[in-house]
PDB file of N, CA and C in Angstrom:
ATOM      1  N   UNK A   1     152.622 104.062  60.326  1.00  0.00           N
ATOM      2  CA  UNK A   1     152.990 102.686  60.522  1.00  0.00           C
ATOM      3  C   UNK A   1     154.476 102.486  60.220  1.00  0.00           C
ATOM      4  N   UNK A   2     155.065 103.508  58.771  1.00  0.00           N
ATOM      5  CA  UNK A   2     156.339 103.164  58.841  1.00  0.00           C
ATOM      6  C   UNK A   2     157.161 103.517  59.890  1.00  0.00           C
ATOM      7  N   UNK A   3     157.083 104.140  60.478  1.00  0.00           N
ATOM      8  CA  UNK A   3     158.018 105.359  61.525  1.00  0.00           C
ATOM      9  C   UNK A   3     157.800 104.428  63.145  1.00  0.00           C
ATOM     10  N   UNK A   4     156.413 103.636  63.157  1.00  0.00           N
ATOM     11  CA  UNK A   4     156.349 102.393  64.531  1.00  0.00           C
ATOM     12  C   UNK A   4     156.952 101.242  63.778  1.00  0.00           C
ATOM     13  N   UNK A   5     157.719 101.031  62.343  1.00  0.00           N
ATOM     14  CA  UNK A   5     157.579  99.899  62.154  1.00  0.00           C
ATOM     15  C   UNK A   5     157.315  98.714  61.794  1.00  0.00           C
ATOM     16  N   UNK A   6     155.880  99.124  61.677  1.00  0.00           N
ATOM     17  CA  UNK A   6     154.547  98.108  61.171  1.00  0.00           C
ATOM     18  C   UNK A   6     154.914  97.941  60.310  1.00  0.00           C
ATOM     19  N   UNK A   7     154.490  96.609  59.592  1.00  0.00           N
ATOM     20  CA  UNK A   7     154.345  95.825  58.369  1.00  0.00           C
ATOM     21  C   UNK A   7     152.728  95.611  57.891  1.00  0.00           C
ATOM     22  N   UNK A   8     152.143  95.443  58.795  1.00  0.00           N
ATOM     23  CA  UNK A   8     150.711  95.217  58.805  1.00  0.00           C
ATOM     24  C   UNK A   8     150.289  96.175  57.853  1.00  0.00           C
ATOM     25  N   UNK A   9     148.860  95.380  57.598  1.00  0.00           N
ATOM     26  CA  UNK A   9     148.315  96.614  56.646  1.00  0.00           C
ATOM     27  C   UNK A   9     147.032  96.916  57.579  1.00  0.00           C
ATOM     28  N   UNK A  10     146.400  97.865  57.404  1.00  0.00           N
ATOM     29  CA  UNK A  10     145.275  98.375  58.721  1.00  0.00           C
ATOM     30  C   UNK A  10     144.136  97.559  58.678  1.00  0.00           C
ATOM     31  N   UNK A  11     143.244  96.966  57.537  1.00  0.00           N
ATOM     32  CA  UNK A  11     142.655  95.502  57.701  1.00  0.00           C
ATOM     33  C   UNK A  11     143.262  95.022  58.555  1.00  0.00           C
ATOM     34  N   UNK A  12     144.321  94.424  58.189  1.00  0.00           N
ATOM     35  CA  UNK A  12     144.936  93.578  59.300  1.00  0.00           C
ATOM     36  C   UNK A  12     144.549  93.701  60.768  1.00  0.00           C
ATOM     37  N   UNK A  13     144.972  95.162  60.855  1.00  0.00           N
ATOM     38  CA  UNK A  13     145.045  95.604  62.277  1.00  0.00           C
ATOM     39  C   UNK A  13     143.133  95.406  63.176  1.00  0.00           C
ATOM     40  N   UNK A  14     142.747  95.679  62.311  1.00  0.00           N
ATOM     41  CA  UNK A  14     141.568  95.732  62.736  1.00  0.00           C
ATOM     42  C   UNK A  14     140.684  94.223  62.785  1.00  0.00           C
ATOM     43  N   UNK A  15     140.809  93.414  61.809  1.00  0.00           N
ATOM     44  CA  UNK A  15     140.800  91.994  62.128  1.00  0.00           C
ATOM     45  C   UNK A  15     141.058  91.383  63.036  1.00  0.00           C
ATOM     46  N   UNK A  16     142.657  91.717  63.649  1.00  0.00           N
ATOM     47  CA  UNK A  16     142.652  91.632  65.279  1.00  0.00           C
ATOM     48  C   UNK A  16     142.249  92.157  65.951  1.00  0.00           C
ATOM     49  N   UNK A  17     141.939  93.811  66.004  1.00  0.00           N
ATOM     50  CA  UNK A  17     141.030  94.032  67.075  1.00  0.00           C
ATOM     51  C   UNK A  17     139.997  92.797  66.845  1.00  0.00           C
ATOM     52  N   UNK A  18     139.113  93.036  66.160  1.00  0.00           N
ATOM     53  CA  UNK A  18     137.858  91.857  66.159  1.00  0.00           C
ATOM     54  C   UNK A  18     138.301  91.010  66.922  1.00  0.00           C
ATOM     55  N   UNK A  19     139.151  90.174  66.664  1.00  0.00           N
ATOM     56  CA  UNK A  19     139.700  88.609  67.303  1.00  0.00           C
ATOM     57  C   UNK A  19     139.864  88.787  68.324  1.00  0.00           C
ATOM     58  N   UNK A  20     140.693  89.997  69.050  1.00  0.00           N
ATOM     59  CA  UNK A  20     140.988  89.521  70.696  1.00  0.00           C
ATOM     60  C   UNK A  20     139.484  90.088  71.441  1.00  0.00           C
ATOM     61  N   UNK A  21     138.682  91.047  70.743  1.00  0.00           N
ATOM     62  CA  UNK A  21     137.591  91.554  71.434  1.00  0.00           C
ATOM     63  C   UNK A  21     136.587  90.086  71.310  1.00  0.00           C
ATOM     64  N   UNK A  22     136.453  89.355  70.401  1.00  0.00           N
ATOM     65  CA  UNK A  22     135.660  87.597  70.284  1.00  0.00           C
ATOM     66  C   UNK A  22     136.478  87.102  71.474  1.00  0.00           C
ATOM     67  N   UNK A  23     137.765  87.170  71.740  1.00  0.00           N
ATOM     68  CA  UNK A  23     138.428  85.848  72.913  1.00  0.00           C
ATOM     69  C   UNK A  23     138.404  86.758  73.706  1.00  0.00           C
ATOM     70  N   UNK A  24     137.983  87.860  74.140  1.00  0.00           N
ATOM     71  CA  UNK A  24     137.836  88.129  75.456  1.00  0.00           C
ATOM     72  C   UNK A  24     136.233  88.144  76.139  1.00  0.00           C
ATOM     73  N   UNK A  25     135.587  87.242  75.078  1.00  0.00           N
ATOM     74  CA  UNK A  25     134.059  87.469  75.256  1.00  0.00           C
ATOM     75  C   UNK A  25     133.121  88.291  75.228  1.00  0.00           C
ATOM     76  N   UNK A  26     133.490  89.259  74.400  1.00  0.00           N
ATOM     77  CA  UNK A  26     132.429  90.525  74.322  1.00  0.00           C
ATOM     78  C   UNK A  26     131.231  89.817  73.138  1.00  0.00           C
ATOM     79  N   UNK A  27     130.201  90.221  73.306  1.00  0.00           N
ATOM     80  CA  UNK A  27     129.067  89.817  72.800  1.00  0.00           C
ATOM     81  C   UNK A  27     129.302  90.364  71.407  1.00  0.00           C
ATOM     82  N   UNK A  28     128.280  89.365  70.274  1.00  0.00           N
ATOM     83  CA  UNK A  28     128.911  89.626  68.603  1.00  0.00           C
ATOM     84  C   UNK A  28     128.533  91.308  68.446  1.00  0.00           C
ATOM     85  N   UNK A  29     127.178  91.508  69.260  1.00  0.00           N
ATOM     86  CA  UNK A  29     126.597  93.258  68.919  1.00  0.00           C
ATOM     87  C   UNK A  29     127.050  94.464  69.371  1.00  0.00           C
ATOM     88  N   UNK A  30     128.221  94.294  70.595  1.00  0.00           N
ATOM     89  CA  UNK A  30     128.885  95.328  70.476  1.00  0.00           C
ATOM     90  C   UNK A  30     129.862  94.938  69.758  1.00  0.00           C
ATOM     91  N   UNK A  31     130.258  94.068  69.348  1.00  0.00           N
ATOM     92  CA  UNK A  31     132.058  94.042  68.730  1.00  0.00           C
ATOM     93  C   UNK A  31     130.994  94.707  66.929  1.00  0.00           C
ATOM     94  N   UNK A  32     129.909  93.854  66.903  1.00  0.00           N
ATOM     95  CA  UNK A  32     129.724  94.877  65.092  1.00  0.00           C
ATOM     96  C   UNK A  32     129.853  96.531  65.405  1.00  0.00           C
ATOM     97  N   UNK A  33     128.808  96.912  66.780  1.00  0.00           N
ATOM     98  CA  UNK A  33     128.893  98.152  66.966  1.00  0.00           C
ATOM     99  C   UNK A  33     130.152  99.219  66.989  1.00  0.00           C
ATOM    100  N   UNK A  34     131.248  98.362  67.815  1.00  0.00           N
ATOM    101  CA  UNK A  34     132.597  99.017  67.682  1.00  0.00           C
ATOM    102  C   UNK A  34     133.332  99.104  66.302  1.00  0.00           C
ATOM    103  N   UNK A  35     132.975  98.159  65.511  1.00  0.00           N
ATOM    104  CA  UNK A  35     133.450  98.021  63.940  1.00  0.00           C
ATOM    105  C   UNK A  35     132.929  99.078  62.974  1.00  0.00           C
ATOM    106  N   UNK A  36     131.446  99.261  63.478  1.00  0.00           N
ATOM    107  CA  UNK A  36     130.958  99.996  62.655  1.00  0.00           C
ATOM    108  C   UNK A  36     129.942  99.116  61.653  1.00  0.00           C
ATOM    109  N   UNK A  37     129.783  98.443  61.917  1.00  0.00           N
ATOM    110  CA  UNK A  37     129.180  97.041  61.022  1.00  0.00           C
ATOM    111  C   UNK A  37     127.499  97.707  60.945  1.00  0.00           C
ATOM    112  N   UNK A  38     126.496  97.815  60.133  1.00  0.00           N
ATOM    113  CA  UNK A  38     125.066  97.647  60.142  1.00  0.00           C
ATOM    114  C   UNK A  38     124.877  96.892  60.311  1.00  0.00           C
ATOM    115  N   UNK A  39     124.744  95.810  61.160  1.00  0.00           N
ATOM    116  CA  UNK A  39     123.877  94.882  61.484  1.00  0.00           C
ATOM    117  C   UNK A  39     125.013  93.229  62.495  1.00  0.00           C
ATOM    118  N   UNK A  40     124.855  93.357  63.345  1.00  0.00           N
ATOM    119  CA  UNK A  40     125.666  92.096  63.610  1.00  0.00           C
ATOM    120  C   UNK A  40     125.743  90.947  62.689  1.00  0.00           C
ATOM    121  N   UNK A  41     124.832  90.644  61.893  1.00  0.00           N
ATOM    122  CA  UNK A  41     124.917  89.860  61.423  1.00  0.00           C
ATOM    123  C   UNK A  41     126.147  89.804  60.100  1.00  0.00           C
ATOM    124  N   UNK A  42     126.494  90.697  59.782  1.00  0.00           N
ATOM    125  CA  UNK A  42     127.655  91.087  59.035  1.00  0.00           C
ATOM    126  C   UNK A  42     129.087  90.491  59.780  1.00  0.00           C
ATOM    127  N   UNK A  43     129.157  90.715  61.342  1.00  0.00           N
ATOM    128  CA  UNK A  43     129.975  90.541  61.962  1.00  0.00           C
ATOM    129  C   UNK A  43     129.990  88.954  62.183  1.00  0.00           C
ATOM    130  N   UNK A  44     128.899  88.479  61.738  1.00  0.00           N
ATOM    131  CA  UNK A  44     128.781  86.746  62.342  1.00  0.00           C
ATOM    132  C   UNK A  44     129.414  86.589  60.843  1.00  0.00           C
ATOM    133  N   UNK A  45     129.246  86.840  59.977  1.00  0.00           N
ATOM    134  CA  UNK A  45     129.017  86.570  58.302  1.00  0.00           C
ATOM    135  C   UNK A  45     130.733  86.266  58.421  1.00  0.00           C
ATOM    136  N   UNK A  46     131.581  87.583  58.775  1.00  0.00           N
ATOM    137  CA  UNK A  46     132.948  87.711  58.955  1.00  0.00           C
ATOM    138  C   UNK A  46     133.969  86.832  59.935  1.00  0.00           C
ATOM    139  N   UNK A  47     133.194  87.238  61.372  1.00  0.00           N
ATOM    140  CA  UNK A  47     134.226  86.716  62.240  1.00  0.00           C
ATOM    141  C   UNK A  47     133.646  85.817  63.084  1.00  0.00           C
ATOM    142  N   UNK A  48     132.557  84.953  62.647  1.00  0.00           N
ATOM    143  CA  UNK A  48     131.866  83.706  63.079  1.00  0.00           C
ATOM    144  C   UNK A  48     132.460  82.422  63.245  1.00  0.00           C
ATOM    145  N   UNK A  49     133.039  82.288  62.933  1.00  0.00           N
ATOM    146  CA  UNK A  49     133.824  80.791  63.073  1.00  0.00           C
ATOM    147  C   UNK A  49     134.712  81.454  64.564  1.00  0.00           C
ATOM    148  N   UNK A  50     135.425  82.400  64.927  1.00  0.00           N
ATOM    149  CA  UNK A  50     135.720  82.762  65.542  1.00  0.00           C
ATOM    150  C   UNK A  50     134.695  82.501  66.754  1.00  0.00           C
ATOM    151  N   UNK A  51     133.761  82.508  67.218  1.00  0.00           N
ATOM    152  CA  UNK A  51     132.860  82.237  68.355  1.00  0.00           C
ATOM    153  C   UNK A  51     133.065  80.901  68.636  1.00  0.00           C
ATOM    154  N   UNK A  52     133.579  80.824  70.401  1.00  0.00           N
ATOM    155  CA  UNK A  52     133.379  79.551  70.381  1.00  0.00           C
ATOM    156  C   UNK A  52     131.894  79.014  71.145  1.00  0.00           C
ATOM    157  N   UNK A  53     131.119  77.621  70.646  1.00  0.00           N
ATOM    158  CA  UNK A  53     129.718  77.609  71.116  1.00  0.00           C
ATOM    159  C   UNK A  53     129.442  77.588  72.772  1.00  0.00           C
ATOM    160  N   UNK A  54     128.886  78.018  73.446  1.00  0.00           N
ATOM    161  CA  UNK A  54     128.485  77.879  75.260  1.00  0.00           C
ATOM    162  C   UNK A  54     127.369  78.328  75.206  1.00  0.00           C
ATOM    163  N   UNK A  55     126.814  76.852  75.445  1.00  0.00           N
ATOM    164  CA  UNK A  55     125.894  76.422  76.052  1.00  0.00           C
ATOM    165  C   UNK A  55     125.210  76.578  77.282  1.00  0.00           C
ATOM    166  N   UNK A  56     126.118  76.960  78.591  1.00  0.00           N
ATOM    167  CA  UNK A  56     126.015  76.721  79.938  1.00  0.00           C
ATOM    168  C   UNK A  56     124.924  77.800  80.159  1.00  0.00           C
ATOM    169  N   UNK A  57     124.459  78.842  79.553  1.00  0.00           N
ATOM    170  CA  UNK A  57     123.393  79.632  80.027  1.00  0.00           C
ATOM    171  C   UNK A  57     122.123  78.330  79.858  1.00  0.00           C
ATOM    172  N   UNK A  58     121.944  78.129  78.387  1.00  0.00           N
ATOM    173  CA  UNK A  58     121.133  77.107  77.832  1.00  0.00           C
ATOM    174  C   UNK A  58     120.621  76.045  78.911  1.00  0.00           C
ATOM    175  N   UNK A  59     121.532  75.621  78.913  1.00  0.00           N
ATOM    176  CA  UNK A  59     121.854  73.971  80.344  1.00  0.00           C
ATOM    177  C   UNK A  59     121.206  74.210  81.490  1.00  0.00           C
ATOM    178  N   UNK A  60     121.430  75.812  82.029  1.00  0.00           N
ATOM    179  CA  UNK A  60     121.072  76.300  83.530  1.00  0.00           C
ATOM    180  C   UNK A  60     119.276  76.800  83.304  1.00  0.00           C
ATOM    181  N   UNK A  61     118.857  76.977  82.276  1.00  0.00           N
ATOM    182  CA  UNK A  61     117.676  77.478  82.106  1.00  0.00           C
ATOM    183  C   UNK A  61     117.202  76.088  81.708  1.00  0.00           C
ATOM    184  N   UNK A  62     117.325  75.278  80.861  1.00  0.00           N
ATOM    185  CA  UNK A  62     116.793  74.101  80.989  1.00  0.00           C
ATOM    186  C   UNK A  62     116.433  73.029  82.423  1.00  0.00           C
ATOM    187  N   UNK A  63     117.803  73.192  83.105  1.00  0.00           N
ATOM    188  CA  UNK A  63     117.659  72.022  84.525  1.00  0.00           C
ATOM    189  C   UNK A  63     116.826  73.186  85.629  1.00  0.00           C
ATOM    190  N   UNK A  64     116.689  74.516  85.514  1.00  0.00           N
ATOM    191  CA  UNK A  64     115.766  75.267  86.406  1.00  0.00           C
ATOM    192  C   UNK A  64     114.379  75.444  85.775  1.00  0.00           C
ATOM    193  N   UNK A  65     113.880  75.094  84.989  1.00  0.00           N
ATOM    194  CA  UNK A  65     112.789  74.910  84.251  1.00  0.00           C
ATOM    195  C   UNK A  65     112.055  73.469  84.308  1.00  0.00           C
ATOM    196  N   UNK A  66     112.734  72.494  84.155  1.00  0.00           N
ATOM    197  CA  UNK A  66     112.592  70.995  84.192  1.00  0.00           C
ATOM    198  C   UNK A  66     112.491  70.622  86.206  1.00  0.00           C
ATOM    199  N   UNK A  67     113.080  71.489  86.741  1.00  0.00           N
ATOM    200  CA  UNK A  67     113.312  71.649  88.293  1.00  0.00           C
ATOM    201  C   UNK A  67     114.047  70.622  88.925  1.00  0.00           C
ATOM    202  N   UNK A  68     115.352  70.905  88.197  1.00  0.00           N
ATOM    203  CA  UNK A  68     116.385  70.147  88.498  1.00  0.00           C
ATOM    204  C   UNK A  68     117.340  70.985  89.446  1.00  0.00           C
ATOM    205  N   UNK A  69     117.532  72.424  89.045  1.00  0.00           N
ATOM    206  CA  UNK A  69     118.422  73.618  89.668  1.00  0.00           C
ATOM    207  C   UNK A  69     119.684  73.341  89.296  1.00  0.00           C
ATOM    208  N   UNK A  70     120.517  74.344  89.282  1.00  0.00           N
ATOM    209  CA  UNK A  70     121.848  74.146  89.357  1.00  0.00           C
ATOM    210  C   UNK A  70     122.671  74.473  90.548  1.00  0.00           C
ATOM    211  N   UNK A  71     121.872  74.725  91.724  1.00  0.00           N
ATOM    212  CA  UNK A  71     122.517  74.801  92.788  1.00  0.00           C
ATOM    213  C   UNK A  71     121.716  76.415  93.166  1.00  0.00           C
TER     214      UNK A  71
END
């Protein structure tokens, strides 16, 4: 890290991995899997607030169930 530069400390580094792999939408169970995490739920415990909520699967199975469709 000194010789690239870095200031970061490798937590660090890896915290962002987490973060841009959450904003690019990868699901919470591979991002624990890539971490190394036992259990996703470790990964919700950590980088949960990070998820943002969507609904729209929810919405589309509700109005095709009720037999409304979404098109």
């Amino acid at each position: 890290m000194q010789r690239a530069g870095l200031t970061a400390a490798l937590h660090s580094l890896r915290h962002t991995h987490a973060s841009m792999l959450i904003a690019s939408g990868l699901d919470v169970l591979t991002i624990s899997r890539r971490l190394g995490h036992g259990s996703p739920a470790i990964a919700l415990g950590v980088y949960g607030h990070l998820f943002k909520p969507d609904d729209r699967a929810a919405a589309i199975m509700e109005a095709a169930l009720s037999g409304g469709g979404e098109g």
